[in-house]
Protein backbone atom coordinates (compact mmCIF):
# COMPACT_ATOMS: atom_id res chain seq x y z
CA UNK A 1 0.00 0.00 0.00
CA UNK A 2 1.74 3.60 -0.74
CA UNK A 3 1.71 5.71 2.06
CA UNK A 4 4.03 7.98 1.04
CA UNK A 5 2.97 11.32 -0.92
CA UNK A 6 6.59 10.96 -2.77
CA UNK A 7 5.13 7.71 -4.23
CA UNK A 8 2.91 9.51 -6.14
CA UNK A 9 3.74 10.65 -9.83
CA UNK A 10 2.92 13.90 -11.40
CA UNK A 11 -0.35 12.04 -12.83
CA UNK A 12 -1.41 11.01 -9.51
CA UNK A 13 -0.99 14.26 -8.04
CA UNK A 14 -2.96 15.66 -10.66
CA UNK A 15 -5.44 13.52 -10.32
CA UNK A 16 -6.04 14.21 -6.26
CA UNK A 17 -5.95 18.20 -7.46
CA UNK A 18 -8.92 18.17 -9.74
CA UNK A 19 -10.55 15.77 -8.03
CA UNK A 20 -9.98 18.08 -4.46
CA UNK A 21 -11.87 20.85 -6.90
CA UNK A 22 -14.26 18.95 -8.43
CA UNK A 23 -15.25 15.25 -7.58
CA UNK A 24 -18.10 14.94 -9.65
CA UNK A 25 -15.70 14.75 -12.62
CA UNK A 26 -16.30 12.64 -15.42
CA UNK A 27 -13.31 10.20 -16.32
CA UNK A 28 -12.59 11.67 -19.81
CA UNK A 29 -12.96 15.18 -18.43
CA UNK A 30 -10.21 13.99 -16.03
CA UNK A 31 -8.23 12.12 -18.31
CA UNK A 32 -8.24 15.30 -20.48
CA UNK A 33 -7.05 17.65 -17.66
CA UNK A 34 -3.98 15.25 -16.69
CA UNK A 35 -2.82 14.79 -19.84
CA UNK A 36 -3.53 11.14 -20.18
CA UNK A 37 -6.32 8.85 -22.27
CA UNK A 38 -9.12 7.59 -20.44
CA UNK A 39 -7.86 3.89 -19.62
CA UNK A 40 -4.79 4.86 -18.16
CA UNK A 41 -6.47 7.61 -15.87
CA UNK A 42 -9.08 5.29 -14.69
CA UNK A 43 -6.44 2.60 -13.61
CA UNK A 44 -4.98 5.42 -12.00
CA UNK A 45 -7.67 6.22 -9.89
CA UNK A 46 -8.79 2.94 -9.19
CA UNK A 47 -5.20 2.19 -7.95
CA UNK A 48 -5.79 5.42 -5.95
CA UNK A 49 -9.54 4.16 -3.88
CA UNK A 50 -8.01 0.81 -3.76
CA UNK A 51 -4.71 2.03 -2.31
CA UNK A 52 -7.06 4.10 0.52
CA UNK A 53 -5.42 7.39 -0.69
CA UNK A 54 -8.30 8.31 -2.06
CA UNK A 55 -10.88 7.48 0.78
CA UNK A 56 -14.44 8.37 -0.45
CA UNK A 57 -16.55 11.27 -2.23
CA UNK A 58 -19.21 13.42 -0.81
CA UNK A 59 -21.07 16.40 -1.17
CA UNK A 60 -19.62 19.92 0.00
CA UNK A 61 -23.30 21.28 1.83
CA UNK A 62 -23.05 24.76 3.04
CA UNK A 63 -23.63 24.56 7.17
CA UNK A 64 -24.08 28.21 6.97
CA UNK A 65 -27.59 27.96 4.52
CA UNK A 66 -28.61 25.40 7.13
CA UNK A 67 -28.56 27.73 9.50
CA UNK A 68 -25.35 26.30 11.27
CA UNK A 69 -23.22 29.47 11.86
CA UNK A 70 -22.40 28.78 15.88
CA UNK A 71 -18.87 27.40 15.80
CA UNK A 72 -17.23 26.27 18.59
CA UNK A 73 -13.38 25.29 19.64
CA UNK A 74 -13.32 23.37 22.97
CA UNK A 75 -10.23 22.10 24.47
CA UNK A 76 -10.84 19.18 26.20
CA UNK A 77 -8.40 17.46 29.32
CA UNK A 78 -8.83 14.21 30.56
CA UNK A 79 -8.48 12.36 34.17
CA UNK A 80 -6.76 9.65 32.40
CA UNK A 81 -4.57 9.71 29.43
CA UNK A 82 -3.40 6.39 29.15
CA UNK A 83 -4.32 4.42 25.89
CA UNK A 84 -7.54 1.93 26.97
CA UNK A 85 -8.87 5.70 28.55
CA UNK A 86 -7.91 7.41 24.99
CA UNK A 87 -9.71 3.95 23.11
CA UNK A 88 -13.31 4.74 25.30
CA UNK A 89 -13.28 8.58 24.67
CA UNK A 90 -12.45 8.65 21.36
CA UNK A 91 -15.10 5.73 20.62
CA UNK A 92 -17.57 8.02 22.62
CA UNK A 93 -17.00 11.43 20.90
CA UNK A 94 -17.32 9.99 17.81
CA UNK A 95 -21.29 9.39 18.14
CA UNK A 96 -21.59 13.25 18.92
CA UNK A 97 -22.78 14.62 15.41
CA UNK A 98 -22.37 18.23 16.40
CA UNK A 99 -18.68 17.63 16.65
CA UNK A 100 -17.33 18.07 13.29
CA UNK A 101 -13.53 17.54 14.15
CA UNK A 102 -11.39 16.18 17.17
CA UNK A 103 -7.89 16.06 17.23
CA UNK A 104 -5.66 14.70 19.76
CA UNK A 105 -3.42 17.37 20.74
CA UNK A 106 0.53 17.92 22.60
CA UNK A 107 -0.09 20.18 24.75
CA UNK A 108 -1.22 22.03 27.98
CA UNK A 109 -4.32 19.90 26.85
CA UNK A 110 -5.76 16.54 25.50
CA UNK A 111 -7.99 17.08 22.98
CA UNK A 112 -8.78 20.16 20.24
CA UNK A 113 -13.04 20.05 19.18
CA UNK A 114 -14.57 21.99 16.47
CA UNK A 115 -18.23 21.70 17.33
CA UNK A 116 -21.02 23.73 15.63
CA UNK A 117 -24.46 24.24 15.73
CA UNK A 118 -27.50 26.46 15.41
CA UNK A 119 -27.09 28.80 18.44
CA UNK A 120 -25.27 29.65 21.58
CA UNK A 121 -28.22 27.82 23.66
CA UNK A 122 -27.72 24.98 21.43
CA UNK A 123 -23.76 24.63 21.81
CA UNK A 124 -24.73 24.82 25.62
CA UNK A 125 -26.45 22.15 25.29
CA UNK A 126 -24.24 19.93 23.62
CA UNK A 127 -21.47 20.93 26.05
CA UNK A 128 -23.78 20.00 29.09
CA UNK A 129 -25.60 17.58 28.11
CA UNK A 130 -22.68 15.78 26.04
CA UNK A 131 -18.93 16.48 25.69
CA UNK A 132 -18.70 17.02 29.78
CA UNK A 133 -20.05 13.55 30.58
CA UNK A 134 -18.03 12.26 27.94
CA UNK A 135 -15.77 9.24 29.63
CA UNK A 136 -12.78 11.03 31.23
CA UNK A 137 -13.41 14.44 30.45
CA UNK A 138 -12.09 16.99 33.45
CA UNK A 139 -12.71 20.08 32.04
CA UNK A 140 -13.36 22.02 28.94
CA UNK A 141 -12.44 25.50 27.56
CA UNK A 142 -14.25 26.74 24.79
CA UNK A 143 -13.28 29.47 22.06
CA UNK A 144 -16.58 30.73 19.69
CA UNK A 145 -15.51 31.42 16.40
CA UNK A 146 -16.17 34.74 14.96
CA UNK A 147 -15.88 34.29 11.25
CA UNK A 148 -14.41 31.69 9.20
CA UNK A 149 -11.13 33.33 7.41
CA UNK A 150 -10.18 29.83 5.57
CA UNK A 151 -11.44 26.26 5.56
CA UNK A 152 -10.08 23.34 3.09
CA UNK A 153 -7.21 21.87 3.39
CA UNK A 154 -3.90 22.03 0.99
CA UNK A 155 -5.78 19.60 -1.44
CA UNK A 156 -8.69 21.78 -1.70
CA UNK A 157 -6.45 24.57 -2.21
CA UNK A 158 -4.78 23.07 -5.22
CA UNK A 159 -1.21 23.05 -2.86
CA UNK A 160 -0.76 19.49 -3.77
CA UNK A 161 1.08 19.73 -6.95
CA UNK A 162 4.61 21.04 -6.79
């Protein structure tokens, strides 16, 4: 299995830049931006799903139009920190479908949450009612967002080729 972005040929790179822009693509449209025919491109990407660099495609929806504006940061620490108490929390957080990204984090805390939803009294909620009795969880800091300045990562931005 290729782990290893350095792995990847100019093709494939160019393949994971238009399809970061535009996954609904059609195979000869691709083939015809990358500068190959249409078999080669779709063994290409084939190679790509079945290689797990490429790990699914979904739809881009707009949480602000669905009236989910209220983001969140919370820093999260934990009682316990050792690996079977990192296994139950991050099994348990995962089944909170406000929380739209967790990272473990090195630092003065354990965890980094991006949480949003409709309103203030709604993230209240959540916090309350949810990520504090969430296995583990000592206490919680949270940071509201005021305005998003950048989402999307480097492939979205087009930063992986070069």
């Amino acid at each position: 299995m290729q782990n290893d972005f350095t792995a990847l040929d100019r093709f494939d790179q160019a393949i994971l830049a238009v399809l970061a822009e535009d996954g609904r693509i059609s195979i000869a449209d691709l083939a015809r931006r990358i500068g190959l025919s249409k078999s080669p491109t779709q063994a290409r990407l084939r190679r790509l799903e079945a290689d797990g660099i490429i790990t699914g495609y979904r739809a881009l929806v707009d949480p602000i139009r669905l009236g989910l504006d209220h983001v969140a940061f919370v820093e999260v620490r934990l009682t316990d920190t050792r690996e079977a108490a990192l296994a139950v929390f991050n099994a348990a957080v995962s089944r909170i479908g406000e929380i739209e990204q967790v990272h473990l984090i090195a630092g003065n805390f354990d965890y980094l949450m991006k949480v949003r939803t409709h309103s203030m009294a709604e993230y209240r909620r959540v916090l309350a009612e949810r990520i504090s009795t969430l296995p583990h969880v000592s206490s919680t800091s949270t940071y509201v967002a005021m305005q998003a300045v950048k989402e999307g990562g480097p492939l979205a931005a087009g930063a992986i080729e070069g």
